[in-house]
N, C-alpha and C. Protein backbone atom coordinates (compact mmCIF):
# COMPACT_ATOMS: atom_id res chain seq x y z
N UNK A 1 -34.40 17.87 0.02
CA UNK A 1 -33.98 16.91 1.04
C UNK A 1 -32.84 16.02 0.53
N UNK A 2 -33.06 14.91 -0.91
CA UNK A 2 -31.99 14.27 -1.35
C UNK A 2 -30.75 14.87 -1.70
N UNK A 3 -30.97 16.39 -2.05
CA UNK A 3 -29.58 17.00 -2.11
C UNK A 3 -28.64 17.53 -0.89
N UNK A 4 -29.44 17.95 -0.42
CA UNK A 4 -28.80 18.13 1.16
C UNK A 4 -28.06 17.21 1.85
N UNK A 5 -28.54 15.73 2.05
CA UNK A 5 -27.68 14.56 2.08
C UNK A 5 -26.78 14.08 1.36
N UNK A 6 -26.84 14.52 0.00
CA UNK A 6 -26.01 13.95 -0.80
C UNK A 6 -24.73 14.89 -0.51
N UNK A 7 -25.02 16.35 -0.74
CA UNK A 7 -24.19 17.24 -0.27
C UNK A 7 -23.26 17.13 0.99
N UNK A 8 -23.89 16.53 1.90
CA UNK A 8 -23.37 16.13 3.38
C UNK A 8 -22.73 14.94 3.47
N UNK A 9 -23.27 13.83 2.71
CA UNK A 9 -22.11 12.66 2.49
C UNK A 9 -20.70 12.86 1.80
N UNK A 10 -20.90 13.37 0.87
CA UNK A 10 -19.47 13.77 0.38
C UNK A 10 -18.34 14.49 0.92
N UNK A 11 -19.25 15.89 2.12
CA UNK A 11 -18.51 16.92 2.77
C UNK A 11 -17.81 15.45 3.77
N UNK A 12 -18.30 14.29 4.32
CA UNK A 12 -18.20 13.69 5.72
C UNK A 12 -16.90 12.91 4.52
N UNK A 13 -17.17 12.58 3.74
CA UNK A 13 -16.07 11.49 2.42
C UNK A 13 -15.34 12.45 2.42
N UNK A 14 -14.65 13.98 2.27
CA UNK A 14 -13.82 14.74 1.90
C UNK A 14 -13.22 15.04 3.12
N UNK A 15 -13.55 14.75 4.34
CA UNK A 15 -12.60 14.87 5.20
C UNK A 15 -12.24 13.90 5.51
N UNK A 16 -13.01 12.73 5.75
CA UNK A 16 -11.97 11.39 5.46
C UNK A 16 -10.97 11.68 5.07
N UNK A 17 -10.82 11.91 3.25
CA UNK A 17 -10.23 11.72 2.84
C UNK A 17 -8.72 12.81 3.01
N UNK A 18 -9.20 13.73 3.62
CA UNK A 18 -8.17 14.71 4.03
C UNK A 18 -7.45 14.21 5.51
N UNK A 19 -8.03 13.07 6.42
CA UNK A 19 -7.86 12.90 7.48
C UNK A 19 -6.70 11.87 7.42
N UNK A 20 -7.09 11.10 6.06
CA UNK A 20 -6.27 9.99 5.46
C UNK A 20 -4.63 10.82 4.66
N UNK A 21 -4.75 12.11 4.12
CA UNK A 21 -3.31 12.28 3.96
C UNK A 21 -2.37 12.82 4.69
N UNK A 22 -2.92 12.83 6.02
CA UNK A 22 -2.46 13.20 7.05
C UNK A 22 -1.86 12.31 8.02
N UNK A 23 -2.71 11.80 7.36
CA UNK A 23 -1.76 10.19 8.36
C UNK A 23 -0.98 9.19 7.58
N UNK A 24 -0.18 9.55 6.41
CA UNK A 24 0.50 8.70 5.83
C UNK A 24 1.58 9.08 6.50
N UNK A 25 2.30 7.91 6.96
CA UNK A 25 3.71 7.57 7.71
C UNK A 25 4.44 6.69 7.33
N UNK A 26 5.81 6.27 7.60
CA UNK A 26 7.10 5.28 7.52
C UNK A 26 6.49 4.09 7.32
N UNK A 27 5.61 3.54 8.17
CA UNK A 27 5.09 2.09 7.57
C UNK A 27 4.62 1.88 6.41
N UNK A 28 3.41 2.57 5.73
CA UNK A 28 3.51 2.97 4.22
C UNK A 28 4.34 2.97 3.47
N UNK A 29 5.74 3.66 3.79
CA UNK A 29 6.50 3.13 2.75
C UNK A 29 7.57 2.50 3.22
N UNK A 30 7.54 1.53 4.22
CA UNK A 30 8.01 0.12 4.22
C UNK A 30 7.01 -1.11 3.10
N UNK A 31 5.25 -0.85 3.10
CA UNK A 31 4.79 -1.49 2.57
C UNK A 31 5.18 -1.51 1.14
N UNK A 32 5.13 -0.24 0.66
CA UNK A 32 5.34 -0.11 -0.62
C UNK A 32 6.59 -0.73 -1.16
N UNK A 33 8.14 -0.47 0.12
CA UNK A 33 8.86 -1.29 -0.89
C UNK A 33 8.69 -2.70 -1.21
N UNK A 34 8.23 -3.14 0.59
CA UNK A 34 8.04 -4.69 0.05
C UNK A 34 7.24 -5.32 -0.95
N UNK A 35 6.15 -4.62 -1.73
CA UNK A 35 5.58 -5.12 -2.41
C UNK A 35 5.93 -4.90 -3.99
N UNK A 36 6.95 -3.52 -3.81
CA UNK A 36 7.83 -3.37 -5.14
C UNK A 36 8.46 -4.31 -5.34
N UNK A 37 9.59 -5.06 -4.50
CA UNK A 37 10.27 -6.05 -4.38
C UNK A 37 9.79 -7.54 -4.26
N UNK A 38 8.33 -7.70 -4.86
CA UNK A 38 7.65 -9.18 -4.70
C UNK A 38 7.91 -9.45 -5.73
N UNK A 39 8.15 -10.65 -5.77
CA UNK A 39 9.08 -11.51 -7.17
C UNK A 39 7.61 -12.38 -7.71
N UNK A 40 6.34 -12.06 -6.97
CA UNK A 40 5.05 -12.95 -7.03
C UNK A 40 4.03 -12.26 -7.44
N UNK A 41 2.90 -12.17 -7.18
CA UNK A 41 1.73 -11.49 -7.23
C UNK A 41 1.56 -11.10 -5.95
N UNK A 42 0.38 -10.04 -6.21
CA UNK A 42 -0.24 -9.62 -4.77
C UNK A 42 -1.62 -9.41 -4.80
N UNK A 43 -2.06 -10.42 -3.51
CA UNK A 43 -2.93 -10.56 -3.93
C UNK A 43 -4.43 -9.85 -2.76
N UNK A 44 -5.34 -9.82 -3.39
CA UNK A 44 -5.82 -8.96 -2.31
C UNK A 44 -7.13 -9.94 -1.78
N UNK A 45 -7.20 -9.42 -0.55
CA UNK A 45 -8.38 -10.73 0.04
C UNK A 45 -9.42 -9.62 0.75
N UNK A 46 -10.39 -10.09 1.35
CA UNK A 46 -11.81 -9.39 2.04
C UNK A 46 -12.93 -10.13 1.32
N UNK A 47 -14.25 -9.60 2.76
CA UNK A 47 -15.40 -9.47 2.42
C UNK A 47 -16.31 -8.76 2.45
N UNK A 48 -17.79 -8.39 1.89
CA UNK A 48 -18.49 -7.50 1.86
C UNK A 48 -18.02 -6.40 1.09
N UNK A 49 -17.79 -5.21 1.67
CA UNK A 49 -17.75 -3.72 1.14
C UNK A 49 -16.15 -3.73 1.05
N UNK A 50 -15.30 -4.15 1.92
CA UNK A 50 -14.13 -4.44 1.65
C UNK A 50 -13.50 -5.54 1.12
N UNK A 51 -14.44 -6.54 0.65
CA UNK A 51 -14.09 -7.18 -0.60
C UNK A 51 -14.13 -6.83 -1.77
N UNK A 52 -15.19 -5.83 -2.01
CA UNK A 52 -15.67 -4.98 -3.16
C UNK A 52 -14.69 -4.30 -3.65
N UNK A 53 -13.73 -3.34 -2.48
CA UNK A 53 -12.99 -2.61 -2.59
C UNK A 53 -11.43 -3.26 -3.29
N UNK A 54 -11.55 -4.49 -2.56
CA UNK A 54 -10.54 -5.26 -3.09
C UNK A 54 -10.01 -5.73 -4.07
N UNK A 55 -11.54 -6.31 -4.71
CA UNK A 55 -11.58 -6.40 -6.80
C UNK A 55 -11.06 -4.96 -6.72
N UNK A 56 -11.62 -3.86 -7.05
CA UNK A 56 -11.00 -2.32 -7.48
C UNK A 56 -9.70 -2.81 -7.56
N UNK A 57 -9.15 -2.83 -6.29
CA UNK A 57 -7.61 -2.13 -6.16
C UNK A 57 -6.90 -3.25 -7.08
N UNK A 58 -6.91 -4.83 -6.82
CA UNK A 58 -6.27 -5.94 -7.61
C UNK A 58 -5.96 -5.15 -9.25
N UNK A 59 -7.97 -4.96 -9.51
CA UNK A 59 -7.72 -4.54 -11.12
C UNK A 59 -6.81 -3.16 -11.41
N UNK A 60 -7.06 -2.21 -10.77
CA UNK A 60 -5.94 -1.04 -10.71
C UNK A 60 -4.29 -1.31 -10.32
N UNK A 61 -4.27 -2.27 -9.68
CA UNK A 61 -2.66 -2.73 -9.17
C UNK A 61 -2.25 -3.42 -10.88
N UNK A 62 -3.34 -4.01 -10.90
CA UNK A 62 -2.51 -4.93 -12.07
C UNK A 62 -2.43 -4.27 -13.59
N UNK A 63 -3.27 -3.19 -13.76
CA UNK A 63 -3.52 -2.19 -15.12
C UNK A 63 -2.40 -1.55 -14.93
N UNK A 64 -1.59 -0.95 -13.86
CA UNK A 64 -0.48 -0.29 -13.48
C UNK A 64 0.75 -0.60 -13.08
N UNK A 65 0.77 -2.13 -13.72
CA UNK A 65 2.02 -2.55 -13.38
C UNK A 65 2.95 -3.78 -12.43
N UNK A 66 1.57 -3.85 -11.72
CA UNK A 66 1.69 -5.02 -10.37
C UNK A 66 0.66 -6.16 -10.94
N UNK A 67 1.44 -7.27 -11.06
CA UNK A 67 0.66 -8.24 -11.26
C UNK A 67 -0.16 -8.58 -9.93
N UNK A 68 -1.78 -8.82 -9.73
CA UNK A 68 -2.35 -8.62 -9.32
C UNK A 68 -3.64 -9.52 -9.13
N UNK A 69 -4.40 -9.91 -7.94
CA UNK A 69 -5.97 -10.50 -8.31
C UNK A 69 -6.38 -10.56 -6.78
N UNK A 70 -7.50 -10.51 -7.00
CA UNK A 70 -8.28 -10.77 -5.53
C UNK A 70 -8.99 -12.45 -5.45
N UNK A 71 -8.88 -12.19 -4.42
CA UNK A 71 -9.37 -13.43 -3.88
C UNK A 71 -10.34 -13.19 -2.99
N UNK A 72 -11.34 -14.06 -2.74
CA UNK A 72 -12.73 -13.82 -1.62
C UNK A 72 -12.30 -14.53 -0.43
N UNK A 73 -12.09 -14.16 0.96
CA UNK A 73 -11.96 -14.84 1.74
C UNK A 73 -12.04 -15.98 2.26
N UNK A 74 -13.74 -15.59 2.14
CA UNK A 74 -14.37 -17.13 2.58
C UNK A 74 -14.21 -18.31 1.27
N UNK A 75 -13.98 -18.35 0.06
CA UNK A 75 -13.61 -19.04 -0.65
C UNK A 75 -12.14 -19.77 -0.43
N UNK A 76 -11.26 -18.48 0.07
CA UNK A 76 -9.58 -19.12 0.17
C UNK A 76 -9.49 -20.00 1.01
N UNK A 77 -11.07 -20.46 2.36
CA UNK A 77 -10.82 -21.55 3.07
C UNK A 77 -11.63 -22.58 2.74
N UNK A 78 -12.10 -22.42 1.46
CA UNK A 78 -12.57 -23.75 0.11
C UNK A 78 -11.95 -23.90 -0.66
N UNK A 79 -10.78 -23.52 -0.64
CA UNK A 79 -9.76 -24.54 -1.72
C UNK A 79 -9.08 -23.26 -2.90
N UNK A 80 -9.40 -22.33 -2.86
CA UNK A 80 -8.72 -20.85 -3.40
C UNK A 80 -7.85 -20.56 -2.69
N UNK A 81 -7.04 -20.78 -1.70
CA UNK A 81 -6.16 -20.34 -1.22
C UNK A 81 -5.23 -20.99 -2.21
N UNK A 82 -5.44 -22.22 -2.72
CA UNK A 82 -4.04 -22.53 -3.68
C UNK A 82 -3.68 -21.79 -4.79
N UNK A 83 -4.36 -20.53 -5.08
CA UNK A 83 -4.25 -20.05 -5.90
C UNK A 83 -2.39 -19.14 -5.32
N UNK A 84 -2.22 -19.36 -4.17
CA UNK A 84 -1.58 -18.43 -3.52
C UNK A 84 -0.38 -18.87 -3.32
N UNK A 85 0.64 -18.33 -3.56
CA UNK A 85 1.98 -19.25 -3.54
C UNK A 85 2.95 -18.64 -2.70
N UNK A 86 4.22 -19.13 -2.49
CA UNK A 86 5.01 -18.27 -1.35
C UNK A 86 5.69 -16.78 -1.57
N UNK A 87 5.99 -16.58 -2.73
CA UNK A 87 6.58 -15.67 -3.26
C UNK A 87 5.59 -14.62 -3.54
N UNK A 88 4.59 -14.25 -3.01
CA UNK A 88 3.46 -13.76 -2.83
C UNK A 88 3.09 -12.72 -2.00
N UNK A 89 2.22 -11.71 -2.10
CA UNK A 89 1.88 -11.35 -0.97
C UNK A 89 0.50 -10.69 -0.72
N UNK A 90 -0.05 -11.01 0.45
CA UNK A 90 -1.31 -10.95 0.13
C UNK A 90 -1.87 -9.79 1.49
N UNK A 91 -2.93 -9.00 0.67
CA UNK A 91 -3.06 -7.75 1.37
C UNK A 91 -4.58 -8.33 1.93
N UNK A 92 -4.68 -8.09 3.05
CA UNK A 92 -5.88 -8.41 3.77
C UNK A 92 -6.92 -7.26 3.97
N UNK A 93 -8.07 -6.70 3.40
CA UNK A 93 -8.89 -5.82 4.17
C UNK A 93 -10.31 -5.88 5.25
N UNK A 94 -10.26 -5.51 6.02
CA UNK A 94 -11.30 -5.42 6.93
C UNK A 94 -10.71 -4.27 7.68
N UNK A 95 -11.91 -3.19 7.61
CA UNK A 95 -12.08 -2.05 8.72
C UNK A 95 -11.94 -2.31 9.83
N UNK A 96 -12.89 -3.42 10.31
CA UNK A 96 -12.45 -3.54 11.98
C UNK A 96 -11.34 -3.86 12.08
N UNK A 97 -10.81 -5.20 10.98
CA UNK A 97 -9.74 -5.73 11.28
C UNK A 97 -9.71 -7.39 12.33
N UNK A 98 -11.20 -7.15 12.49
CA UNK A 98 -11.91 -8.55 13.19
C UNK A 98 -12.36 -9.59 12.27
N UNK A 99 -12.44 -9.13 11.27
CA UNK A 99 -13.27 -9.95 10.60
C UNK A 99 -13.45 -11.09 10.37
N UNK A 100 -13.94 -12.24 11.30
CA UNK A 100 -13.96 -13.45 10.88
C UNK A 100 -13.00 -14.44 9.98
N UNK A 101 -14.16 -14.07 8.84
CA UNK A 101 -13.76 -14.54 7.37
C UNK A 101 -12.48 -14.34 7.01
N UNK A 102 -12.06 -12.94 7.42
CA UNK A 102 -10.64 -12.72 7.01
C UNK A 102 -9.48 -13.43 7.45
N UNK A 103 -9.74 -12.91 9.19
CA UNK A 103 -8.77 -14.01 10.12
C UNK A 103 -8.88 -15.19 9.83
N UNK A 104 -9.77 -16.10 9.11
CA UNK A 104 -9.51 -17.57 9.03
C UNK A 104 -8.54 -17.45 8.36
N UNK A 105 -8.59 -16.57 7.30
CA UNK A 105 -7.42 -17.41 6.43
C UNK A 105 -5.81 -17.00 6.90
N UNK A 106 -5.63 -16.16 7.71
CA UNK A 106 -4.35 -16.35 8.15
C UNK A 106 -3.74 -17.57 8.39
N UNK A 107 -3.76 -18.31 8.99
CA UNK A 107 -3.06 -19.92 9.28
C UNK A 107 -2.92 -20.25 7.75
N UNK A 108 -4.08 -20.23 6.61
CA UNK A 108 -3.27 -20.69 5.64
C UNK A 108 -2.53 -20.28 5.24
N UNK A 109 -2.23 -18.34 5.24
CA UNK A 109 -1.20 -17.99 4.63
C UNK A 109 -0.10 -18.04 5.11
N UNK A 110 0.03 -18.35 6.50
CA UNK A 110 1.13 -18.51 7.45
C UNK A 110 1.93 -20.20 6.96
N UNK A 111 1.30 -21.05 6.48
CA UNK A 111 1.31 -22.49 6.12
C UNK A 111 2.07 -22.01 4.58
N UNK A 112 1.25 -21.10 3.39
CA UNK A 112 1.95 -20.93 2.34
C UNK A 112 3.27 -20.11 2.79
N UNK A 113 3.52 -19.40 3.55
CA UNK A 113 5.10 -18.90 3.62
C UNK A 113 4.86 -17.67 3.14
N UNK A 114 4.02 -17.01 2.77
CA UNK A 114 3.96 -15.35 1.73
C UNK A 114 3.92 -14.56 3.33
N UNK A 115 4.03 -13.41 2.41
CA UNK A 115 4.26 -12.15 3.33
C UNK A 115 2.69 -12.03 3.24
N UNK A 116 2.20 -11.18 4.75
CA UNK A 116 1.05 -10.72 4.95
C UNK A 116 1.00 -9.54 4.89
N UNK A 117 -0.09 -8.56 4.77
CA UNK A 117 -0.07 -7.04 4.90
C UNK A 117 -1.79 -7.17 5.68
N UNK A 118 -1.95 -6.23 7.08
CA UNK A 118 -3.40 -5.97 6.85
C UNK A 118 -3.59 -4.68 6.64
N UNK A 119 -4.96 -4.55 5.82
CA UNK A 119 -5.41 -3.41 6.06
C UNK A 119 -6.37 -2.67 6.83
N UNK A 120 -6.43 -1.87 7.82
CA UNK A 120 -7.55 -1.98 8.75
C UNK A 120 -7.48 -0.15 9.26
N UNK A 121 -8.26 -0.12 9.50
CA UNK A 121 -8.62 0.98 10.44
C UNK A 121 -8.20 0.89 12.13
N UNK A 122 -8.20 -0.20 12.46
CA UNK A 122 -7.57 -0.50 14.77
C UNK A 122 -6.38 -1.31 14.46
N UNK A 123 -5.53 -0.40 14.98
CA UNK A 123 -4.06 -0.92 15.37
C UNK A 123 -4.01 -1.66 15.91
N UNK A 124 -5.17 -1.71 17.57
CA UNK A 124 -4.41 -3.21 18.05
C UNK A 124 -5.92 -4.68 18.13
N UNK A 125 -6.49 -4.60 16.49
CA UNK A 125 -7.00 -5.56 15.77
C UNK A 125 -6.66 -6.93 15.83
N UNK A 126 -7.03 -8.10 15.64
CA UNK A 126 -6.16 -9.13 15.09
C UNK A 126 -5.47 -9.23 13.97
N UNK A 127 -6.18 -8.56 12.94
CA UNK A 127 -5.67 -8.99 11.58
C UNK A 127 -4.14 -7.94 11.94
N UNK A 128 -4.09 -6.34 12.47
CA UNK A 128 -2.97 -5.90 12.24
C UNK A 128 -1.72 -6.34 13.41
N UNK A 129 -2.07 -7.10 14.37
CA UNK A 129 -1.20 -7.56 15.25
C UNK A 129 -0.40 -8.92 14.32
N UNK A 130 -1.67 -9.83 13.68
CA UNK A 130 -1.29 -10.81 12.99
C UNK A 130 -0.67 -11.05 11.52
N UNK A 131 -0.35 -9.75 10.99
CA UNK A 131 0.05 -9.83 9.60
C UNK A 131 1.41 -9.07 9.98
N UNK A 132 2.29 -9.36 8.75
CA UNK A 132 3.91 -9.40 8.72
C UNK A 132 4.25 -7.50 8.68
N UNK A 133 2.95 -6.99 7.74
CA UNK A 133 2.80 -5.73 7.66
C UNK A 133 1.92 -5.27 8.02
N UNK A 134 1.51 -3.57 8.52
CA UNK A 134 -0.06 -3.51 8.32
C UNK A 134 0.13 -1.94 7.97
N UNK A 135 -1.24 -1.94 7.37
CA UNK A 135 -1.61 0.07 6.68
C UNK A 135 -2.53 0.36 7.94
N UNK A 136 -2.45 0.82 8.43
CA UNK A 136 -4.05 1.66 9.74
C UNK A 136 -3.94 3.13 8.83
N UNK A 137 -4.93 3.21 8.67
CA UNK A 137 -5.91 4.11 8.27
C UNK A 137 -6.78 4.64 9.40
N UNK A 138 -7.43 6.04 9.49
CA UNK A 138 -7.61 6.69 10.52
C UNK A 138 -9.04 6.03 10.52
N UNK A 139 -9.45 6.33 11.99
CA UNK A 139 -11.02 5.78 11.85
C UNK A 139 -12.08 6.79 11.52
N UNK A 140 -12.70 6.60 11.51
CA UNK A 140 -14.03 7.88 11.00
C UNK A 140 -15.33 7.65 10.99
N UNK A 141 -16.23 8.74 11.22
CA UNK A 141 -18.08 8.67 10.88
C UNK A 141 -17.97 7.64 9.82
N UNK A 142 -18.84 7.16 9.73
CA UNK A 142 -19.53 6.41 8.13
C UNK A 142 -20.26 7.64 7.82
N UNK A 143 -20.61 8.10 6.47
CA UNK A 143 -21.72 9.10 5.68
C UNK A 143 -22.92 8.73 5.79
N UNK A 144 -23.37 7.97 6.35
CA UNK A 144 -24.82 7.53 5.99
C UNK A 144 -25.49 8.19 7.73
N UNK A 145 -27.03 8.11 7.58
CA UNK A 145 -27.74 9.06 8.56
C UNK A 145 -27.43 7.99 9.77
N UNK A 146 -27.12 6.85 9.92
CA UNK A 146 -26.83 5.74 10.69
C UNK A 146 -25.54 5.63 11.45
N UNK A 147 -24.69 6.16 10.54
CA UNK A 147 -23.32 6.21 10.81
C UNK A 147 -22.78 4.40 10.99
N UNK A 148 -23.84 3.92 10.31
CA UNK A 148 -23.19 2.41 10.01
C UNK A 148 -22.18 2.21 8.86
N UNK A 149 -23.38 1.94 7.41
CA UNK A 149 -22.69 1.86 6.18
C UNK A 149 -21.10 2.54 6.13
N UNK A 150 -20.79 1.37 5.10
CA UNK A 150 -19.47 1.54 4.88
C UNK A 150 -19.42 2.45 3.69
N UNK A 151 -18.89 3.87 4.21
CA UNK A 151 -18.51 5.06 3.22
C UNK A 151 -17.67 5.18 3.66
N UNK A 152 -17.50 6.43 4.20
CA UNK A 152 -15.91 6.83 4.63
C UNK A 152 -15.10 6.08 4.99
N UNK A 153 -14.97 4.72 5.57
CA UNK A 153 -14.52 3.54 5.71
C UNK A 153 -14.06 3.31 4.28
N UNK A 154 -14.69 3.40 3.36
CA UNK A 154 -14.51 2.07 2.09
C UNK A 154 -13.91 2.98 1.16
N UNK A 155 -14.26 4.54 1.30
CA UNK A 155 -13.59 5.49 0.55
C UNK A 155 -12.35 5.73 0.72
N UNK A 156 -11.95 5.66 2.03
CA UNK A 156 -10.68 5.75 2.58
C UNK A 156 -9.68 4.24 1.99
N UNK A 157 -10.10 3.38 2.33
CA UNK A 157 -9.69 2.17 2.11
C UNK A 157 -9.55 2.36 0.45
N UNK A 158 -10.16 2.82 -0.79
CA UNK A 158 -10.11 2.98 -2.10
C UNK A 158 -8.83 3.87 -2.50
N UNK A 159 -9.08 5.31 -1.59
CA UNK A 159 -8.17 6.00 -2.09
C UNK A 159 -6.66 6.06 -1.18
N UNK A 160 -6.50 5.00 -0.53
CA UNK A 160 -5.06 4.54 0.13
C UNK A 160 -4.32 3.46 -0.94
N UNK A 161 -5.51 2.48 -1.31
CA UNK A 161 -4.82 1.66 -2.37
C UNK A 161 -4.57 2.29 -3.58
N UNK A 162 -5.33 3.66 -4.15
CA UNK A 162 -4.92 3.75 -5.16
C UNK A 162 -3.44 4.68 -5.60
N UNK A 163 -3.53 5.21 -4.00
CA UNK A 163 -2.42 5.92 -3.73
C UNK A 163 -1.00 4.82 -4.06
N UNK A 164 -0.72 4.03 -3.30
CA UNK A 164 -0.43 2.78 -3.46
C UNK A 164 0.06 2.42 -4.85
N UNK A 165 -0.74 1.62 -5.23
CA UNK A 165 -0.57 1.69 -6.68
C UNK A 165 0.06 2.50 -7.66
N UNK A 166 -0.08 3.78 -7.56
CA UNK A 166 0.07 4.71 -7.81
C UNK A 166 1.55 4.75 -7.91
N UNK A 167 2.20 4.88 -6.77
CA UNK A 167 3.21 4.58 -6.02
C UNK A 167 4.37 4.16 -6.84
N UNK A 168 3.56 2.65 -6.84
CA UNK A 168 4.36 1.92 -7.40
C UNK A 168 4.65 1.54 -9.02
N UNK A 169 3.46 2.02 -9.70
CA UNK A 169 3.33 2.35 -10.89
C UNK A 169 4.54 3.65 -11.61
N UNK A 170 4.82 4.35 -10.69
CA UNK A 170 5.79 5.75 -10.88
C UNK A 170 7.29 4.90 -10.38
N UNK A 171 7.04 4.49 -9.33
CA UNK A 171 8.92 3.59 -8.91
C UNK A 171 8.97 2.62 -10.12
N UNK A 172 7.92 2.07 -10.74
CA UNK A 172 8.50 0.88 -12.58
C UNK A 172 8.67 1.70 -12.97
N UNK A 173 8.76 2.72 -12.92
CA UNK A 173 8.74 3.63 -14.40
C UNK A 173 8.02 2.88 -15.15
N UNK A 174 6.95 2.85 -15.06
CA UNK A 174 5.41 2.02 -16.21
C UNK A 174 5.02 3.41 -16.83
N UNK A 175 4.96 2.66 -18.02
CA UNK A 175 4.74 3.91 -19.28
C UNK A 175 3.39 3.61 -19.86
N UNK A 176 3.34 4.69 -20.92
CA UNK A 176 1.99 4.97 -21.55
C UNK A 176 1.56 3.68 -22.51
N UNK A 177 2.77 3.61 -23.01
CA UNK A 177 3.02 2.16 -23.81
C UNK A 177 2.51 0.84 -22.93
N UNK A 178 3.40 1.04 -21.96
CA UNK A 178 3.20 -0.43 -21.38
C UNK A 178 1.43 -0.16 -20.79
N UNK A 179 0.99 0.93 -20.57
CA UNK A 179 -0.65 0.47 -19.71
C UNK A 179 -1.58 0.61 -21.24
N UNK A 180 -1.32 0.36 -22.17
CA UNK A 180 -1.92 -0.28 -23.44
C UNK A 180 -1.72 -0.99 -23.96
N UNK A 181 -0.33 -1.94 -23.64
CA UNK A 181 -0.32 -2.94 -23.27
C UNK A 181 -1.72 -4.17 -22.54
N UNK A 182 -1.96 -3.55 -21.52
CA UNK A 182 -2.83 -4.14 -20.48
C UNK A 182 -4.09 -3.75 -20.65
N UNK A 183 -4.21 -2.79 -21.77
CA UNK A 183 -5.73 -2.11 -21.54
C UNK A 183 -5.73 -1.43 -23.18
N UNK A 184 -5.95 -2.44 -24.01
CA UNK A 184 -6.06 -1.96 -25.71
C UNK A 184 -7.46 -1.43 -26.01
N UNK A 185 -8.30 -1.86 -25.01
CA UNK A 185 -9.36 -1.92 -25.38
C UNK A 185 -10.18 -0.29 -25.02
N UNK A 186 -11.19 -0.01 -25.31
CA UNK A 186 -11.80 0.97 -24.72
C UNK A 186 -11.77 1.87 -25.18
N UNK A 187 -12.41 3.37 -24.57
CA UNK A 187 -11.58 4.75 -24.97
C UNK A 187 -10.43 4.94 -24.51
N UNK A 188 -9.84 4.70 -23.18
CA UNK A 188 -8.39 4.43 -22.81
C UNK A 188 -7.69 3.85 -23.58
N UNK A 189 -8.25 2.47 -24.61
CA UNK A 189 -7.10 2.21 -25.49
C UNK A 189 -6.68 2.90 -26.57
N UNK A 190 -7.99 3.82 -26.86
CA UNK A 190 -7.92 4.43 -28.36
C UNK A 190 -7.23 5.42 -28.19
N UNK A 191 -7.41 6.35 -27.11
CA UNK A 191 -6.42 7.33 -26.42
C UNK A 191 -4.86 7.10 -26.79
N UNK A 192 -4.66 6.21 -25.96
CA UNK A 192 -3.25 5.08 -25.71
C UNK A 192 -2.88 4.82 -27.27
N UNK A 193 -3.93 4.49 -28.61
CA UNK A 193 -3.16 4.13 -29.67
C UNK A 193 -3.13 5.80 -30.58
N UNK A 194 -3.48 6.62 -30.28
CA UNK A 194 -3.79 7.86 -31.00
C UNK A 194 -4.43 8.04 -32.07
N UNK A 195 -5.72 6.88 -31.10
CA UNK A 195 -6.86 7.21 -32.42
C UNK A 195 -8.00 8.49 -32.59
């Protein structure tokens, strides 16, 4: 029984994820340049499962080249938003794209002057009507027997940012050198020093 599901969540995650390279388009890489061209950090915001997702991508943006950090939503409207400056830009996630927590903090970032990006799954959302940029990502089943939980949602949302990253890690020309630089530590560092 547990394998059969497990087997079936992944098949429902692998077409996501095939559904997702199918829909990369021109806005994508409008995002990408603008965030090549940020003279600031970028910073990533959400909550729940797409806040989760958000630490990930910050720490992968910033191991690869993009200075980088997340921020928790509902914190940035307790006094973390100053972490956020104009020269900035800050990537918003929520699937619906409704999300409360998230939408509050627009007005502050609209007040700091930074560029917005959302990330969402519904085009005509608040967060993607209301941000300067936005990524839509296709919508999809969730994997779970509920079709609630956030899987294919959060998988999709993982492997767009890392694409991303990715991206932009190859346009620095960021080298082997420089990501041991950022990451001495570990088996990746020992790798990285040719131990």
């Amino acid at each position: 029984m547990y394998l059969d599901i497990i087997r079936d969540t992944i098949e429902k995650e692998m077409k996501a994820i095939e559904l997702l390279s199918h829909s990369v388009d021109e806005e994508y890489e409008l995002v990408c340049k603008e965030i090549y061209g940020c003279k600031g950090k970028v910073i990533f915001m959400g909550v729940g499962k797409s806040g989760h997702i958000g630490k990930k991508l910050a720490a992968t943006f910033a191991s690869t080249g993009t200075p980088s950090f997340f921020v928790h939503a509902t914190e940035a409207v307790h006094g973390d938003s100053g972490m956020i400056e104009k020269e900035d830009i800050a990537i918003l996630l929520s699937n619906s794209g409704n999300t409360v927590e998230v939408l509050n903090v627009l007005p502050i970032l609209k007040s700091i002057g930074c560029k917005t990006i959302g990330f969402t799954s519904k085009e005509d959302s608040l967060l993607a009507k209301n941000c300067d940029f936005k990524l839509i990502y296709p919508k999809c089943d969730e994997a779970d027997h509920l079709g609630l939980a956030p899987t294919s949602s959060s998988t999709m949302m993982l492997v767009l940012g890392d694409g991303i990253a990715c991206a932009l890690s190859k346009a620095k020309d960021f080298k082997r050198e420089d990501f041991h630089i950022y990451h001495p530590g570990g088996s990746l560092g020992k790798l990285l020093k040719g131990e």
